[in-house]
C-alpha atoms as a PDB file:
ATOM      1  CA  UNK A   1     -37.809 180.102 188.376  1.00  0.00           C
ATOM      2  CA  UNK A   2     -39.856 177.126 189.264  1.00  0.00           C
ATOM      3  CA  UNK A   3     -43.582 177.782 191.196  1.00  0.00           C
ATOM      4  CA  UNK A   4     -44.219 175.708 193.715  1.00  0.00           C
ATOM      5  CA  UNK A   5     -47.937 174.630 195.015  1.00  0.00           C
ATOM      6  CA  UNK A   6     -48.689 174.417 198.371  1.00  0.00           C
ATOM      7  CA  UNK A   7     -49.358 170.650 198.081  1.00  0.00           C
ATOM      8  CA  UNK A   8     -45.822 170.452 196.369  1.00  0.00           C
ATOM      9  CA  UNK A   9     -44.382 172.168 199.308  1.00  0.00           C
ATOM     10  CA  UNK A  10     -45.778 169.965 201.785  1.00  0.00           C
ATOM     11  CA  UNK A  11     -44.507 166.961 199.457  1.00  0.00           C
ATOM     12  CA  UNK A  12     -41.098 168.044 199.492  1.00  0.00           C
ATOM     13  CA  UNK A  13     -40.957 168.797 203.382  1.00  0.00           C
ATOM     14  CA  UNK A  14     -42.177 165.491 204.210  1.00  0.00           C
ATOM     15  CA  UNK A  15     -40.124 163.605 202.063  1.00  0.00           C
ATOM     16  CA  UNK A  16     -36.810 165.289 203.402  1.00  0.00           C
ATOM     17  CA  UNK A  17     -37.821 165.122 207.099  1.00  0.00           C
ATOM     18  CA  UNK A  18     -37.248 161.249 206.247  1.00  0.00           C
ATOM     19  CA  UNK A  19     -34.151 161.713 205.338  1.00  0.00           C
ATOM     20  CA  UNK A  20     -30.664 160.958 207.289  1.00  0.00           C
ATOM     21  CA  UNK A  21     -27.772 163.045 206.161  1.00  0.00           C
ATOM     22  CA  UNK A  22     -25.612 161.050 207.958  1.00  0.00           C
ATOM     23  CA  UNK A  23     -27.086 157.907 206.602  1.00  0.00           C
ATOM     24  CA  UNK A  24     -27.729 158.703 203.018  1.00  0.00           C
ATOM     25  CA  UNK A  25     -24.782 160.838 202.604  1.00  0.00           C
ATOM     26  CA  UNK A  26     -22.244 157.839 203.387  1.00  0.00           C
ATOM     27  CA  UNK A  27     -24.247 155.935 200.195  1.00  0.00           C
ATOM     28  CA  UNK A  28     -24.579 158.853 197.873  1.00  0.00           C
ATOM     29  CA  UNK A  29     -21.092 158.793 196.438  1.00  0.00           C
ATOM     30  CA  UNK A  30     -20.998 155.008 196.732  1.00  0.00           C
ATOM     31  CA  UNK A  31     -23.744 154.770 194.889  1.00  0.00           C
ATOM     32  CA  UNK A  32     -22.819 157.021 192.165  1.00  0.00           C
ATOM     33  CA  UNK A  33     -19.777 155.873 191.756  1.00  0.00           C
ATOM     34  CA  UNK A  34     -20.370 152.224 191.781  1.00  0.00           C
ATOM     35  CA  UNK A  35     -23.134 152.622 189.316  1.00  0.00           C
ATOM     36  CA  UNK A  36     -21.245 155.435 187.353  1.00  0.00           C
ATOM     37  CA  UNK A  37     -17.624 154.885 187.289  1.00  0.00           C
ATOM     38  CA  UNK A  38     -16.494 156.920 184.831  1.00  0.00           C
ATOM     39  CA  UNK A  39     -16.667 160.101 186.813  1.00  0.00           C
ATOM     40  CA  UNK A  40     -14.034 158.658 189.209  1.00  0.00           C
ATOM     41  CA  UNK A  41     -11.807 160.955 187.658  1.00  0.00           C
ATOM     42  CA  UNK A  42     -13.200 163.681 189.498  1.00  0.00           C
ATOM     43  CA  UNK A  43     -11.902 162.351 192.110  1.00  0.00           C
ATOM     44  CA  UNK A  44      -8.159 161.832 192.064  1.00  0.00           C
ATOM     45  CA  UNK A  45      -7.306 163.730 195.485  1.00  0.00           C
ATOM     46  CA  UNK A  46      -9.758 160.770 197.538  1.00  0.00           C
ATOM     47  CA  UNK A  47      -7.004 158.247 197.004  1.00  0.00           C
ATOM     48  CA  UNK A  48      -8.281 154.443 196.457  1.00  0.00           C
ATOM     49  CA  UNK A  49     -11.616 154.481 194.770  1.00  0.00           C
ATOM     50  CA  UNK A  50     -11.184 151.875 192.416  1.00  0.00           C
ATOM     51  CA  UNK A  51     -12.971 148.955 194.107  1.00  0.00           C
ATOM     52  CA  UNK A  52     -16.395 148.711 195.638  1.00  0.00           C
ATOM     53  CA  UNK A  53     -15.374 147.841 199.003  1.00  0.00           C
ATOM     54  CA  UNK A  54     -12.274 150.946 198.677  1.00  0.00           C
ATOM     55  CA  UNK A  55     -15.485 152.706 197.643  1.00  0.00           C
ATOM     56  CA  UNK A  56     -17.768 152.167 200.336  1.00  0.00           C
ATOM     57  CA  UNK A  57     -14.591 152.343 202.993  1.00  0.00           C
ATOM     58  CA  UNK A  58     -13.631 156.279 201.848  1.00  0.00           C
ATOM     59  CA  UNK A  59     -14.209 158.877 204.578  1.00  0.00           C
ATOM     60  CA  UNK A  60     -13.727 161.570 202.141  1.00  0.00           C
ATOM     61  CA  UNK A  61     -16.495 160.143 199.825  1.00  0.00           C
ATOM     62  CA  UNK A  62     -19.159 159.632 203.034  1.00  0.00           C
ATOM     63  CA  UNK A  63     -18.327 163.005 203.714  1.00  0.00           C
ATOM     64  CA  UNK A  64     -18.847 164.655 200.543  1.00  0.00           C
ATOM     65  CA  UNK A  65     -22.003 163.422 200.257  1.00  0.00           C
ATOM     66  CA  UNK A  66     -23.268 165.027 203.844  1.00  0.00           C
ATOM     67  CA  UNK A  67     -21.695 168.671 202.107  1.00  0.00           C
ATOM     68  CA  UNK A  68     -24.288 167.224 198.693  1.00  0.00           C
ATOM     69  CA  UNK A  69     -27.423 166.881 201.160  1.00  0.00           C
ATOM     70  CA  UNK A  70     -26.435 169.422 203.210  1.00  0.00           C
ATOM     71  CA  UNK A  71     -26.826 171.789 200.371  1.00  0.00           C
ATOM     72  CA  UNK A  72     -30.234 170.537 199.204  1.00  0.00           C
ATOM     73  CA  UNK A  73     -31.355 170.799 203.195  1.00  0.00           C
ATOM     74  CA  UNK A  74     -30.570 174.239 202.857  1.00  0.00           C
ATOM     75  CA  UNK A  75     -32.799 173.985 199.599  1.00  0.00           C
ATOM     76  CA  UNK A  76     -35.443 172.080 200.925  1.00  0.00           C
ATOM     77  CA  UNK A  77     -35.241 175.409 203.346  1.00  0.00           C
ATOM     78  CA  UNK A  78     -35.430 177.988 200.880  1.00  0.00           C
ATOM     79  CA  UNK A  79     -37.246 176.690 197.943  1.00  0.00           C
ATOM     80  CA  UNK A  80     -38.211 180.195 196.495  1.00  0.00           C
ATOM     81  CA  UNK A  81     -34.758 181.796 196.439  1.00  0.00           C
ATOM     82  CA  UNK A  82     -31.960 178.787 196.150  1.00  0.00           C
ATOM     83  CA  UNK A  83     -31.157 179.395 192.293  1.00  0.00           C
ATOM     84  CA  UNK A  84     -28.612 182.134 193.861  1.00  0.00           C
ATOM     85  CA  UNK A  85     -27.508 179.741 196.413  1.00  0.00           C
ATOM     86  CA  UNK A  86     -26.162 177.551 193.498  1.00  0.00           C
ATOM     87  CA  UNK A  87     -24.568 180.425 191.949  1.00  0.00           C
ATOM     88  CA  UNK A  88     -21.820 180.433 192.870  1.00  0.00           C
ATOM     89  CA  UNK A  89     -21.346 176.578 193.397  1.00  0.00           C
ATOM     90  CA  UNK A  90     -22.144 176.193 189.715  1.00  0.00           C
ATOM     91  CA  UNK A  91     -19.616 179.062 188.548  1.00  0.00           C
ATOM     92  CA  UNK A  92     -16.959 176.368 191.120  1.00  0.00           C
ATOM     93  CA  UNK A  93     -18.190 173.056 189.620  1.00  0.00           C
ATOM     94  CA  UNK A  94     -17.825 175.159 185.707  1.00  0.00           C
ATOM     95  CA  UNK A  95     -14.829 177.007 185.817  1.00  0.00           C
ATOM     96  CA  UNK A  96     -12.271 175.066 188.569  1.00  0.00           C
ATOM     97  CA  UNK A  97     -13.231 171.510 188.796  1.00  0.00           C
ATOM     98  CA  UNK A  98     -14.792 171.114 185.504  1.00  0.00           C
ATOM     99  CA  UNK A  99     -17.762 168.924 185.950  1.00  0.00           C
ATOM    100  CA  UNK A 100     -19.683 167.299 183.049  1.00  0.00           C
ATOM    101  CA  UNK A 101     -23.116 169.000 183.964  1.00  0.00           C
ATOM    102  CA  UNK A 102     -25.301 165.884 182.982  1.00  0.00           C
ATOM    103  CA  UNK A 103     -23.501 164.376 186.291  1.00  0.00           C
ATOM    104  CA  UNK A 104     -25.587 166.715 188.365  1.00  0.00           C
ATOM    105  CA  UNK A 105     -28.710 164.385 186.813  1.00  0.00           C
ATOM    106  CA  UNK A 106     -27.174 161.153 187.602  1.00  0.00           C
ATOM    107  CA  UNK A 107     -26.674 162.534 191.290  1.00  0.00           C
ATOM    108  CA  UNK A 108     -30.060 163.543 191.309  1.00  0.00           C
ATOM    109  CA  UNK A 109     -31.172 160.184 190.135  1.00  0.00           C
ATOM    110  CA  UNK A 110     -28.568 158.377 193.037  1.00  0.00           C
ATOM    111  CA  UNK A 111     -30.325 160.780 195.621  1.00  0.00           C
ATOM    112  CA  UNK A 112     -34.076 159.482 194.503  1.00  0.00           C
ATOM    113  CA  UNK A 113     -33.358 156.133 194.210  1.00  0.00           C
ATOM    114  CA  UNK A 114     -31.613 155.889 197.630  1.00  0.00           C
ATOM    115  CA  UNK A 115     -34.438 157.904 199.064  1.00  0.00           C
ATOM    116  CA  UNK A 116     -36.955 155.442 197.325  1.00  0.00           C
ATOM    117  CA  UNK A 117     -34.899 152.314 198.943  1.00  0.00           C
ATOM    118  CA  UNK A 118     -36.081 154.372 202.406  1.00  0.00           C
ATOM    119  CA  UNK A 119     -39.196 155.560 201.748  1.00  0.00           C
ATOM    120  CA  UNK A 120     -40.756 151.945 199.980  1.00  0.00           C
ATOM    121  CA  UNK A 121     -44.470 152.783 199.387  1.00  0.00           C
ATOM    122  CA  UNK A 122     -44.485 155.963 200.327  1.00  0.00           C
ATOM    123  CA  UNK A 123     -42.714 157.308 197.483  1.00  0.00           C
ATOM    124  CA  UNK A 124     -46.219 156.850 195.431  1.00  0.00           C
ATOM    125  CA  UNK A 125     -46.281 158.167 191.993  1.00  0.00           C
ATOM    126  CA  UNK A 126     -47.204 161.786 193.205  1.00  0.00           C
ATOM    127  CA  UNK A 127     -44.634 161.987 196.120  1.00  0.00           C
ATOM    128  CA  UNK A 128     -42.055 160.910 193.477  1.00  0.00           C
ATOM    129  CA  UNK A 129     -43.091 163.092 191.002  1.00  0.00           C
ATOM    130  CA  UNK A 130     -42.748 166.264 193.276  1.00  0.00           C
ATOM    131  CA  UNK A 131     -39.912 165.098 194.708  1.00  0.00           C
ATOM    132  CA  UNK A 132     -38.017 164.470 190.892  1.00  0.00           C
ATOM    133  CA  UNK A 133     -39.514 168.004 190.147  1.00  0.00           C
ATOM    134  CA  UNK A 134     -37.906 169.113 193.045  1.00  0.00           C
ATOM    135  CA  UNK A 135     -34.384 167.470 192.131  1.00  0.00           C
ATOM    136  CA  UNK A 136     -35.019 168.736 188.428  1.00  0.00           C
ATOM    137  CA  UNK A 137     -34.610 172.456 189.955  1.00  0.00           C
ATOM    138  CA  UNK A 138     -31.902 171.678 191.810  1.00  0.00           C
ATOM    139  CA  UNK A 139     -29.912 170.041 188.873  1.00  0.00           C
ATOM    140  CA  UNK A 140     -30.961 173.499 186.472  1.00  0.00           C
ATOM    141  CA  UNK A 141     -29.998 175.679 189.512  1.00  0.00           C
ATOM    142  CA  UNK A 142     -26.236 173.888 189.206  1.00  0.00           C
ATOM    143  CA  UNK A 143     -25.954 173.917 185.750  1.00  0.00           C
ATOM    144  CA  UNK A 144     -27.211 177.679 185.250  1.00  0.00           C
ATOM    145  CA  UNK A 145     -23.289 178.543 185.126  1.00  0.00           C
ATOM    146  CA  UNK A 146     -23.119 176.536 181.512  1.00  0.00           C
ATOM    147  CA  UNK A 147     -25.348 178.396 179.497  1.00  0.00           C
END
């Protein structure tokens, strides 16, 4: 279980408060998939996702990626007790859709870099620090069903 400061608490918080789930969520998929696209085949029920602009155009994919940051609000909410929130999540993303857990980093990394396209400046060293700390947690918490 991670320990959180204060300070890191207060980091997290105010990073999040910036964030739009509406907004970010219709670019997180986009994003990943764009930059990633070998783990379109995770995806064969969202029909066309084989251009960018089929991409970017997918309702399914904009809202998967509210459901994504959705689930790290409610983490963001309940830092010292989400690694059972991802329990079961995990056992889902494991055992029934069989997802390569080093994709829950390369979400991570989508999330921060969309987040750092928003934020500019203020994502300083520190704040970004936390904040990939924060991620980091997130990404063990979904993978804890591997091990």
């Amino acid at each position: 279980m991670v320990k959180w400061t204060e300070e890191e608490r207060r980091i997290i918080r105010g990073v999040w408060e910036k964030v739009d789930i509406d907004e970010i969520g219709e670019q997180l998929w986009a994003r990943a998939l764009i930059v990633y696209p070998w783990i379109e085949r995770y995806f064969g029920g969202f029909g066309d996702i084989f251009t960018t602009t089929a991409i970017l155009n997918n309702p399914k994919l904009s809202a998967l990626g509210k459901v994504v940051l959705t689930a790290v609000d409610n983490t963001v909410k309940n830092m010292d007790n989400f690694k059972e929130m991802y329990d079961s999540l995990s056992r889902l993303h494991y055992e029934k859709i069989k997802v390569d857990p080093d994709n829950f980093r390369l979400l991570a990394e989508c999330i921060t870099i969309i987040i750092a396209c928003k934020l500019k400046a203020e994502l300083n060293p520190q704040v970004q620090a936390t904040w990939q700390k924060f991620l980091s947690a997130v990404v063990e918490a979904m993978s804890s069903q591997y091990k």
